[in-house]
PDB file of N, CA and C in Angstrom:
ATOM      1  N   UNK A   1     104.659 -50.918-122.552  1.00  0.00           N
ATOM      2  CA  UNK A   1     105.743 -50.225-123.219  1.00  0.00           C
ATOM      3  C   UNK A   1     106.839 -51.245-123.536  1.00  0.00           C
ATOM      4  N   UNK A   2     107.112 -50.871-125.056  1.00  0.00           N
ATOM      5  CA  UNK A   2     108.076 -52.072-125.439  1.00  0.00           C
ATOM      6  C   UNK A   2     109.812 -51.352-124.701  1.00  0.00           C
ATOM      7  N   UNK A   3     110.702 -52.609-124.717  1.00  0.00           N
ATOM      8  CA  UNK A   3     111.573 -52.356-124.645  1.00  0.00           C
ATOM      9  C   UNK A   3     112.937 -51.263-125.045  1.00  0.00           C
ATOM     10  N   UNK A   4     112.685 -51.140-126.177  1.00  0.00           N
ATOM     11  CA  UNK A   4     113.338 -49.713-127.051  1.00  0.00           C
ATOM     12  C   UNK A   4     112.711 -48.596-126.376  1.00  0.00           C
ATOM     13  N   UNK A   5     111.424 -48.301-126.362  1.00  0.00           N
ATOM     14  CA  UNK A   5     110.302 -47.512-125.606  1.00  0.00           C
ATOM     15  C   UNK A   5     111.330 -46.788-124.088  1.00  0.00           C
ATOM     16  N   UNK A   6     111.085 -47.992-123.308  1.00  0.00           N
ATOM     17  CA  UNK A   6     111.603 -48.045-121.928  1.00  0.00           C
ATOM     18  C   UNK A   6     113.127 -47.279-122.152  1.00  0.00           C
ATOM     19  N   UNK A   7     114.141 -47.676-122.872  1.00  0.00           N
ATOM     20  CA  UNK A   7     115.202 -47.436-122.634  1.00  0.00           C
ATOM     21  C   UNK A   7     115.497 -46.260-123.460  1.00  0.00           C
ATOM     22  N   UNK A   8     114.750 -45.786-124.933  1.00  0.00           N
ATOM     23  CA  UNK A   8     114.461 -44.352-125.315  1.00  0.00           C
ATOM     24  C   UNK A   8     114.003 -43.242-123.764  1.00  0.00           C
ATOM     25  N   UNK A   9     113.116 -43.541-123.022  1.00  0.00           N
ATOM     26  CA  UNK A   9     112.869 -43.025-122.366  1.00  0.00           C
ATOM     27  C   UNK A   9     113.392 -42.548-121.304  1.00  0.00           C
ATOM     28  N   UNK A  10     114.187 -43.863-121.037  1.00  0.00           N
ATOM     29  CA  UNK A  10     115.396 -43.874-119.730  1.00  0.00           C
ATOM     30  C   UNK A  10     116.698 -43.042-120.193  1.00  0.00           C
ATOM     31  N   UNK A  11     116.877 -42.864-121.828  1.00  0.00           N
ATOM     32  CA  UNK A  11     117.972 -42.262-122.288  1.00  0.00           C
ATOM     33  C   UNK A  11     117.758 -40.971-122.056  1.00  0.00           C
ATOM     34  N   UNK A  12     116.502 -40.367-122.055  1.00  0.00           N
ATOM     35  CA  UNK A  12     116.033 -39.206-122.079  1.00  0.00           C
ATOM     36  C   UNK A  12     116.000 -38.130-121.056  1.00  0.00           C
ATOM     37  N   UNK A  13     116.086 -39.043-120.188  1.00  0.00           N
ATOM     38  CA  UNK A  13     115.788 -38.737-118.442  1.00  0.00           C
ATOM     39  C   UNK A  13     117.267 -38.327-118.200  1.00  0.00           C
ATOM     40  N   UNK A  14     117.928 -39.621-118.504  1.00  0.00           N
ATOM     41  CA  UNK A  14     119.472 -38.989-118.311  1.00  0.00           C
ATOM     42  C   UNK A  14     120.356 -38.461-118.771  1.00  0.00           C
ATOM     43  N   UNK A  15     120.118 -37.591-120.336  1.00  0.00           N
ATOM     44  CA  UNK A  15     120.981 -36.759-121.008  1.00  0.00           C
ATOM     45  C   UNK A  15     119.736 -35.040-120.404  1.00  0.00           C
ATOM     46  N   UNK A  16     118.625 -35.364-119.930  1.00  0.00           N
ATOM     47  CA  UNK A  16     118.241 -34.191-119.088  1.00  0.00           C
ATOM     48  C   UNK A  16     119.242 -33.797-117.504  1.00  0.00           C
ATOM     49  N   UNK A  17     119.114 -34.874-116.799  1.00  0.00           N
ATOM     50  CA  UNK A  17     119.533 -34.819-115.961  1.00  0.00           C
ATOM     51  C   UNK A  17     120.767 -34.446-115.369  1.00  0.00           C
ATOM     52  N   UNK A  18     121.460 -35.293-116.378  1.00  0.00           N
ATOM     53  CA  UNK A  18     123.024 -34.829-116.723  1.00  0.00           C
ATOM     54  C   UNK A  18     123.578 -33.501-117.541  1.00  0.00           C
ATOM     55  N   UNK A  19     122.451 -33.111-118.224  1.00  0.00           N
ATOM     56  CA  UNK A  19     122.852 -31.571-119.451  1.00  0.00           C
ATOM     57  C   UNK A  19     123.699 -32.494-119.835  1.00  0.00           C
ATOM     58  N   UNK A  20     123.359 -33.246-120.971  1.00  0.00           N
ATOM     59  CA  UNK A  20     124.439 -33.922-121.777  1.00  0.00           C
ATOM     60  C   UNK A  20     123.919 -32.849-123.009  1.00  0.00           C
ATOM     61  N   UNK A  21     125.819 -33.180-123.778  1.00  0.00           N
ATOM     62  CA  UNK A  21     125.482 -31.945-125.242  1.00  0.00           C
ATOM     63  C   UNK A  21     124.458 -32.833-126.001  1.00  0.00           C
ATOM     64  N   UNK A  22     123.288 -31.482-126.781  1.00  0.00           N
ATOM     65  CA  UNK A  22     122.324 -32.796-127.783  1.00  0.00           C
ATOM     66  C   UNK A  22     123.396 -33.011-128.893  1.00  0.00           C
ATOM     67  N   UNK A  23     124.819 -32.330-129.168  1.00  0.00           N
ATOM     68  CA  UNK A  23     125.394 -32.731-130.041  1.00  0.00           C
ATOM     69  C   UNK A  23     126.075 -34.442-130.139  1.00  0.00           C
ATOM     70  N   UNK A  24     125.823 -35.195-128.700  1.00  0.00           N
ATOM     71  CA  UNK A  24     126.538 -36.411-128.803  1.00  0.00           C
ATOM     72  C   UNK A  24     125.226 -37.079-129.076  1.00  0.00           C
ATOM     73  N   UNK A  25     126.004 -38.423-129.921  1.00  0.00           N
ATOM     74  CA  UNK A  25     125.111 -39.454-130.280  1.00  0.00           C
ATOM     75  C   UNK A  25     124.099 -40.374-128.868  1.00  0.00           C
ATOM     76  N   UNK A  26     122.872 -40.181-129.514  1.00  0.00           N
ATOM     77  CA  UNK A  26     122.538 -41.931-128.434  1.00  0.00           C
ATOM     78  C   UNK A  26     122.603 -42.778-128.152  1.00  0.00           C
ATOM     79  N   UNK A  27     123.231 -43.272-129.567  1.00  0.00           N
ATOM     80  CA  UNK A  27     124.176 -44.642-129.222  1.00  0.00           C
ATOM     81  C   UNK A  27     125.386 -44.911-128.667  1.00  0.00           C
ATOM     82  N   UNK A  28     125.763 -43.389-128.077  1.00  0.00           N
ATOM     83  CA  UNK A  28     126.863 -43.721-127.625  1.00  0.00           C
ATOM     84  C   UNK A  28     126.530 -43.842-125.925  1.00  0.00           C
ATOM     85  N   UNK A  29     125.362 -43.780-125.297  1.00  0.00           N
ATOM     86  CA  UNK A  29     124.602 -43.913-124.262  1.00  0.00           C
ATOM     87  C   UNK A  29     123.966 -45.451-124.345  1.00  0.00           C
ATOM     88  N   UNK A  30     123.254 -45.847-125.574  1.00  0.00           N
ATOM     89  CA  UNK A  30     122.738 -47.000-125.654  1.00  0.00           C
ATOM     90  C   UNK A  30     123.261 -48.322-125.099  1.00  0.00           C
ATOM     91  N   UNK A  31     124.227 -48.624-125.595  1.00  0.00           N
ATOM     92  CA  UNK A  31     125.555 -49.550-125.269  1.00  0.00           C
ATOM     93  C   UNK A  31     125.835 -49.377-123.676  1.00  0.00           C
ATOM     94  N   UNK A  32     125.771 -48.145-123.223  1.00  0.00           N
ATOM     95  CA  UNK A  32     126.070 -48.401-121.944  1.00  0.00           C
ATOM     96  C   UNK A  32     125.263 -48.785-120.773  1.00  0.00           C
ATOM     97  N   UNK A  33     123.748 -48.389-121.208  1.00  0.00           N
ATOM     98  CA  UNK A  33     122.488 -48.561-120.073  1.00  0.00           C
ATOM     99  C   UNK A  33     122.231 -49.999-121.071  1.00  0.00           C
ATOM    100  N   UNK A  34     122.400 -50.564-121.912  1.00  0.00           N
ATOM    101  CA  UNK A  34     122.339 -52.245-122.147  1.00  0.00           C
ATOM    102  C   UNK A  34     123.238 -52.872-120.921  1.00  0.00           C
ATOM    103  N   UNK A  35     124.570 -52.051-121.715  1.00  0.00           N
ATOM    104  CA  UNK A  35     125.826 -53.171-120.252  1.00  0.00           C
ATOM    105  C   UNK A  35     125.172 -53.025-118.976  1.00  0.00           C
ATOM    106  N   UNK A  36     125.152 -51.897-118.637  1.00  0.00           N
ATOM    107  CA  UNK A  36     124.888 -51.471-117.170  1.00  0.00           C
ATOM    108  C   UNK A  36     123.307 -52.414-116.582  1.00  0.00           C
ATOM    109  N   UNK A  37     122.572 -52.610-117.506  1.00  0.00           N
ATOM    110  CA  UNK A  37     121.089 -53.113-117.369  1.00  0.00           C
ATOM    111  C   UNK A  37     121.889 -55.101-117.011  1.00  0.00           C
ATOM    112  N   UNK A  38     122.207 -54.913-118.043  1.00  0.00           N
ATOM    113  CA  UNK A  38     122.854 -56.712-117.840  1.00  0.00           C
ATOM    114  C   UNK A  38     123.871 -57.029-116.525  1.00  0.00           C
ATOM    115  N   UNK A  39     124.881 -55.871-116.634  1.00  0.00           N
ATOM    116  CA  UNK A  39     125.372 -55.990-115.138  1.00  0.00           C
ATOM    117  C   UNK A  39     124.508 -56.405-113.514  1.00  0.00           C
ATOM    118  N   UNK A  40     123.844 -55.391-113.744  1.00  0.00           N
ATOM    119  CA  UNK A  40     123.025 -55.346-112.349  1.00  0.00           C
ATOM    120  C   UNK A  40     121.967 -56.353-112.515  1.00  0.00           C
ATOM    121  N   UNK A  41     121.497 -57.136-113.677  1.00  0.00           N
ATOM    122  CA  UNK A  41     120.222 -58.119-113.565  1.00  0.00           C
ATOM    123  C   UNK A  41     121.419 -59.354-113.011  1.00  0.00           C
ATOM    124  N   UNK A  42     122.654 -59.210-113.571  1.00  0.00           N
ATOM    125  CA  UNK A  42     123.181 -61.140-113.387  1.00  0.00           C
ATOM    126  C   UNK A  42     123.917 -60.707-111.934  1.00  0.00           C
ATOM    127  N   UNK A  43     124.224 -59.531-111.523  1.00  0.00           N
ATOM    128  CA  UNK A  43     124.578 -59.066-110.121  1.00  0.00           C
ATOM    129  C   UNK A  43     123.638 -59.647-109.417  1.00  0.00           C
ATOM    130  N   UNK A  44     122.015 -59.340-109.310  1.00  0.00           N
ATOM    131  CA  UNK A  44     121.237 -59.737-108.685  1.00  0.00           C
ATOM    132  C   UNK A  44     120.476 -60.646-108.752  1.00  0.00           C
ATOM    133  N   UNK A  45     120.921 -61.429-110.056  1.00  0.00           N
ATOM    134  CA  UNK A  45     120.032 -62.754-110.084  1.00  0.00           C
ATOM    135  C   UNK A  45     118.433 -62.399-110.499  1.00  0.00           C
ATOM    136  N   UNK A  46     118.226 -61.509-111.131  1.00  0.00           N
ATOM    137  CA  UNK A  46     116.675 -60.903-111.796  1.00  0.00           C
ATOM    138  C   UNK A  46     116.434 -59.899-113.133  1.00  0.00           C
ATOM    139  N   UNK A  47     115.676 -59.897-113.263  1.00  0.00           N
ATOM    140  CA  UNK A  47     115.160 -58.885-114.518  1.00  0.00           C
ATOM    141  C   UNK A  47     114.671 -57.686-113.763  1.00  0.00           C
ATOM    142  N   UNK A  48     114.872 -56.897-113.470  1.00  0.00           N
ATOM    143  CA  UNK A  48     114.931 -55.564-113.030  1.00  0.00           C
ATOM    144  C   UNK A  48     113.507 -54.903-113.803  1.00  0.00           C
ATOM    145  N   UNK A  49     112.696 -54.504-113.306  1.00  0.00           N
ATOM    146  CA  UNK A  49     112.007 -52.821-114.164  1.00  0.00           C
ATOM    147  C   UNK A  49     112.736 -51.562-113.640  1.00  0.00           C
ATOM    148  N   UNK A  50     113.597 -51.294-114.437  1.00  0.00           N
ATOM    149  CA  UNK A  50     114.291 -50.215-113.949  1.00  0.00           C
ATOM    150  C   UNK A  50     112.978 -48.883-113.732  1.00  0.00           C
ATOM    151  N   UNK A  51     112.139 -48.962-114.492  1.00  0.00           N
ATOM    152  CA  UNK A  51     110.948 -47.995-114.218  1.00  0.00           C
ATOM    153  C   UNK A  51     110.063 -47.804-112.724  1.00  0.00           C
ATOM    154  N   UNK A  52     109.974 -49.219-112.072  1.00  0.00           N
ATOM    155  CA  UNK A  52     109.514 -49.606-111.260  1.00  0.00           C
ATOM    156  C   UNK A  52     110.423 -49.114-109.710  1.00  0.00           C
ATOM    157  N   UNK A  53     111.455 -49.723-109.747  1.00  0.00           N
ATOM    158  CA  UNK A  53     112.632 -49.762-109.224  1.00  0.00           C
ATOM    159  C   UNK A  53     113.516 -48.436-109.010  1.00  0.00           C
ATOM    160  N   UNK A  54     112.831 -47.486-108.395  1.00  0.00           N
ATOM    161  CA  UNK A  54     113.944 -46.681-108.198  1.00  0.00           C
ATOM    162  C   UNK A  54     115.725 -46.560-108.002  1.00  0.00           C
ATOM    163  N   UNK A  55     115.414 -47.602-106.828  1.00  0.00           N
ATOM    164  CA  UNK A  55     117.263 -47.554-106.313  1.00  0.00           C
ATOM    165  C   UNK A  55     117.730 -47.971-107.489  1.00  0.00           C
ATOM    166  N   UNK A  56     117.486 -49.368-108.278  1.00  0.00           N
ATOM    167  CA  UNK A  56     118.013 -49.535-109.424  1.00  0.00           C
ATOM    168  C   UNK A  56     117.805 -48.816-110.772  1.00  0.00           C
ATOM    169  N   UNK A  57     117.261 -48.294-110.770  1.00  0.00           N
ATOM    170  CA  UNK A  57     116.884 -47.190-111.905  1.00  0.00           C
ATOM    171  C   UNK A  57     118.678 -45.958-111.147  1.00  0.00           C
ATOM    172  N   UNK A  58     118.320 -45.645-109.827  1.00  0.00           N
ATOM    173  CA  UNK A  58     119.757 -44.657-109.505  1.00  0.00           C
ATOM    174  C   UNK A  58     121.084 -45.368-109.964  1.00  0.00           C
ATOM    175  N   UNK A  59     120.883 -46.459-109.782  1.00  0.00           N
ATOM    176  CA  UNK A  59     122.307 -47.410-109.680  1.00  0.00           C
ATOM    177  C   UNK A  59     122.768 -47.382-111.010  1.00  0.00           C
ATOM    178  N   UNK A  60     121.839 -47.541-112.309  1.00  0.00           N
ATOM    179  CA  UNK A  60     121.623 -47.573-113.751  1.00  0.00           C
ATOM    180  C   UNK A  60     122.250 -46.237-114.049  1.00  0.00           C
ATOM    181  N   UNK A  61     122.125 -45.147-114.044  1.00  0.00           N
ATOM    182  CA  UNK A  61     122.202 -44.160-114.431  1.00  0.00           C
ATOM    183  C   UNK A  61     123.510 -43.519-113.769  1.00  0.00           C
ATOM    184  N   UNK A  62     124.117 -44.147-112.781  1.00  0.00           N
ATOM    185  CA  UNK A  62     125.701 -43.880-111.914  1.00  0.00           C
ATOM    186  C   UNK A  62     126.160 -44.465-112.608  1.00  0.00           C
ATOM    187  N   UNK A  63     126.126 -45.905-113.576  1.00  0.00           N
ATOM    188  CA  UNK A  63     126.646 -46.886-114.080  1.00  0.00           C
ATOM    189  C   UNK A  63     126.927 -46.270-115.084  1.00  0.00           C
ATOM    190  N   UNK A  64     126.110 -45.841-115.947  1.00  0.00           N
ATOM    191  CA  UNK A  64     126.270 -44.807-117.125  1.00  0.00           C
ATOM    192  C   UNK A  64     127.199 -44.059-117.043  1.00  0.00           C
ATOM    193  N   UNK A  65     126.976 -43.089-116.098  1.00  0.00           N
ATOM    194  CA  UNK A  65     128.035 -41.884-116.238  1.00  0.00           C
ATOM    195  C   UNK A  65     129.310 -42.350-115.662  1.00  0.00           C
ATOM    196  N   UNK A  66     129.449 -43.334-115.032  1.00  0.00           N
ATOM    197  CA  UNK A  66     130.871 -43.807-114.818  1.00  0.00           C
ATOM    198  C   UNK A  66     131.464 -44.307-116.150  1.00  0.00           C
ATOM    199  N   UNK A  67     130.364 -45.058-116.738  1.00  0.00           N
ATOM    200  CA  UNK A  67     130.854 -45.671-117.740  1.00  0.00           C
ATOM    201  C   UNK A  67     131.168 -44.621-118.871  1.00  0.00           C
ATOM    202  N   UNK A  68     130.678 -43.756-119.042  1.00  0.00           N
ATOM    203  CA  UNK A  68     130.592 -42.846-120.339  1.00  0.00           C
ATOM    204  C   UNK A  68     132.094 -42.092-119.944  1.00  0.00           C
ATOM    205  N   UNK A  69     132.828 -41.814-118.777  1.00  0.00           N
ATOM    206  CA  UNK A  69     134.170 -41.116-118.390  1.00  0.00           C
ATOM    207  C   UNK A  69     135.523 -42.801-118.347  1.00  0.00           C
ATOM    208  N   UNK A  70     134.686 -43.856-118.541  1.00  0.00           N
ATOM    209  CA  UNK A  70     135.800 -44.777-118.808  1.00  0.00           C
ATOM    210  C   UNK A  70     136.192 -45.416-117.113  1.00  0.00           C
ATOM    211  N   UNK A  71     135.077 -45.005-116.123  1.00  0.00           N
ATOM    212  CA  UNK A  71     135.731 -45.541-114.909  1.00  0.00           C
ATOM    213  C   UNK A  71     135.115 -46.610-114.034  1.00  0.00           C
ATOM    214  N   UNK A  72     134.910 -47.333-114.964  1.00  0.00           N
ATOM    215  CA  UNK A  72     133.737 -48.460-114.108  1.00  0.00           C
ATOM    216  C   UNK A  72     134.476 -49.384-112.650  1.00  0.00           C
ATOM    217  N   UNK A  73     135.870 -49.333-113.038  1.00  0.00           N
ATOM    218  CA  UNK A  73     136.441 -49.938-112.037  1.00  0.00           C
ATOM    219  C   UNK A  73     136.450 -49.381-110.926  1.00  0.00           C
ATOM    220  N   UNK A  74     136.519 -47.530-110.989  1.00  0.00           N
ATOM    221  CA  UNK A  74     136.303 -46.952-109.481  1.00  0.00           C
ATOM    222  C   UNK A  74     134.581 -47.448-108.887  1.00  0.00           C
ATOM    223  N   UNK A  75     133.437 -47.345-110.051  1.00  0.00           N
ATOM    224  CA  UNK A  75     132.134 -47.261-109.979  1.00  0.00           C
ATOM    225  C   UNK A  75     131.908 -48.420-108.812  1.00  0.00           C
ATOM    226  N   UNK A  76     132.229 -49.776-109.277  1.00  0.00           N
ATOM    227  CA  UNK A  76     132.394 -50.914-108.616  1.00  0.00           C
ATOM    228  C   UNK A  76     133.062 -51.077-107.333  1.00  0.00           C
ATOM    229  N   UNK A  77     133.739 -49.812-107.085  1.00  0.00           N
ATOM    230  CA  UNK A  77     134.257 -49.939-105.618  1.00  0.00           C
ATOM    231  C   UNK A  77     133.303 -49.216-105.130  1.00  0.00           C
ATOM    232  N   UNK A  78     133.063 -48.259-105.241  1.00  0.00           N
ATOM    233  CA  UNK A  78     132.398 -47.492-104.799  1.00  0.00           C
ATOM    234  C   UNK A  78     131.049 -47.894-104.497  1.00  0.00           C
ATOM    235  N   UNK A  79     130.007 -48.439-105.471  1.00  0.00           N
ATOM    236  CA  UNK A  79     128.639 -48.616-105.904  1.00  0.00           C
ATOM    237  C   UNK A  79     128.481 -50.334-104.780  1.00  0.00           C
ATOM    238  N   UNK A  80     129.422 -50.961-104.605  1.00  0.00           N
ATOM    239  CA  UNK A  80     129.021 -52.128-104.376  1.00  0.00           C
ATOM    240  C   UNK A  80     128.369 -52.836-103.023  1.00  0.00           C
ATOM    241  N   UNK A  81     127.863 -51.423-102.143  1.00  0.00           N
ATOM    242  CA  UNK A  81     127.072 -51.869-101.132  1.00  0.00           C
ATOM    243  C   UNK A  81     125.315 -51.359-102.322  1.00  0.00           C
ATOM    244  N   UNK A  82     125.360 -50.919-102.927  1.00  0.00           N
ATOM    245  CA  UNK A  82     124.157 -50.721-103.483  1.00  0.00           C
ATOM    246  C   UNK A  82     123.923 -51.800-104.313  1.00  0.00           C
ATOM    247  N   UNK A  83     124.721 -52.129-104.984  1.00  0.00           N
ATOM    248  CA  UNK A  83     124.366 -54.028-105.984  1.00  0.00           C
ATOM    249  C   UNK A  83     123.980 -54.850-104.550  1.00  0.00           C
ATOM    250  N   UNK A  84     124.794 -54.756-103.227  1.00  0.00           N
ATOM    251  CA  UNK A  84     124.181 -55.521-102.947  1.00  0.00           C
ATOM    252  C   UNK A  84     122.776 -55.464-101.953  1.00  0.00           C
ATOM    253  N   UNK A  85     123.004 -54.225-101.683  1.00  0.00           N
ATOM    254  CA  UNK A  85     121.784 -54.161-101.349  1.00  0.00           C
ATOM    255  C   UNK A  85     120.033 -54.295-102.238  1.00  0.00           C
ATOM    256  N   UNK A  86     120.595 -54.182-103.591  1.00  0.00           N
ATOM    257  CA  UNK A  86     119.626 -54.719-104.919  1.00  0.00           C
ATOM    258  C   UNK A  86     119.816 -56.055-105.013  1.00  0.00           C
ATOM    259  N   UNK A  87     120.373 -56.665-104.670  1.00  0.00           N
ATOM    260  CA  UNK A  87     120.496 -58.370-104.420  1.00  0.00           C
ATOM    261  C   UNK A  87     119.569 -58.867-103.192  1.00  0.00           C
ATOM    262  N   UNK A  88     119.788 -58.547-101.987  1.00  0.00           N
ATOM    263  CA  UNK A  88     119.203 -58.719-101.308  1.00  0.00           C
ATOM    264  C   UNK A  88     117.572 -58.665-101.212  1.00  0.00           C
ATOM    265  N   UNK A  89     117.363 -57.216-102.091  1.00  0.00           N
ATOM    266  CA  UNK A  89     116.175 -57.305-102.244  1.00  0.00           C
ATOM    267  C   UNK A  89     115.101 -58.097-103.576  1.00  0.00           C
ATOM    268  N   UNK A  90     116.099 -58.536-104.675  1.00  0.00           N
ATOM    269  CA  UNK A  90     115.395 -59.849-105.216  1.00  0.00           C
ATOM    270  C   UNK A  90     115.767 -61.308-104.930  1.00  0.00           C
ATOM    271  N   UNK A  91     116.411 -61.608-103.514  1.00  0.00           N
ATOM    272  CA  UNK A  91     117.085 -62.717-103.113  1.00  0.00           C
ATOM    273  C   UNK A  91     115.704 -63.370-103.433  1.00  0.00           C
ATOM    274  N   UNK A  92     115.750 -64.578-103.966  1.00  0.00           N
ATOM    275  CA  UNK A  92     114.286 -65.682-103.515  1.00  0.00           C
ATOM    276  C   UNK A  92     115.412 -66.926-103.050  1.00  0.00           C
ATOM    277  N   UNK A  93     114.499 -66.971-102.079  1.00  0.00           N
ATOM    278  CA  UNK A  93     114.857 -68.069-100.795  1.00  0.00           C
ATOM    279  C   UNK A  93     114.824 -69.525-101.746  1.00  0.00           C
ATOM    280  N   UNK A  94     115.628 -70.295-101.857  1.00  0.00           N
ATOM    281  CA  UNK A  94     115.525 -71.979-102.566  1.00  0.00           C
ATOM    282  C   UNK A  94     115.574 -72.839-101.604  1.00  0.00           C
ATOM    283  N   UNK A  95     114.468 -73.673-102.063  1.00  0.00           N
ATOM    284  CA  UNK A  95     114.511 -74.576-101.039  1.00  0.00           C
ATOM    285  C   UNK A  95     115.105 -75.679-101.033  1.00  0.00           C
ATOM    286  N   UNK A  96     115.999 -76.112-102.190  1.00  0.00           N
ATOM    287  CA  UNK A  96     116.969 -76.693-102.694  1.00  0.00           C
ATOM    288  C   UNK A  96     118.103 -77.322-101.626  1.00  0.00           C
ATOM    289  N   UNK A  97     118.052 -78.330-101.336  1.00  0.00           N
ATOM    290  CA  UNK A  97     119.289 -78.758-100.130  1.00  0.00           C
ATOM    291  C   UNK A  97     120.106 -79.763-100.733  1.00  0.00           C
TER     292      UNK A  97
END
């Protein structure tokens, strides 16, 4: 599944989930599960399958709806034992000294 695919799909899940009106646009969702997708990959140092990945697939979709009410700054207080606990779990060990 291509990329548009994945995130059509992921849009889908969460204007169900949420009862979002079908009167609002998708692009006005699009923009935000991009940011939110880029946030949490350079948070954790990885490329995420949000499909794969539950917790981060949850974390994605809190990111959204914080973001879609304009409050990412509370989201980030709030959310930030879960980034890091999604860090932790793609930490790769370097053997780099």
């Amino acid at each position: 599944m291509d990329d548009d695919a994945k995130l059509k799909k992921f849009l889908n899940s969460y204007r169900e989930e949420n009862h979002v009106s079908p009167f609002r646009e998708d692009s006005e969702f699009t923009e935000y599960i991009k940011d939110g997708m880029v946030d949490i990959n350079n948070y954790c140092g990885a490329k995420i399958d949000y499909e794969a990945d539950k917790d981060a697939r949850r974390l994605l979709k809190n990111y959204v709806l914080y973001a879609d009410y304009k409050k990412l700054a509370e989201f980030k207080q709030l959310y930030v034992g879960d980034y890091d606990k999604l860090q932790r779990k793609y930490y790769i060990n370097s053997k780099l000294q």
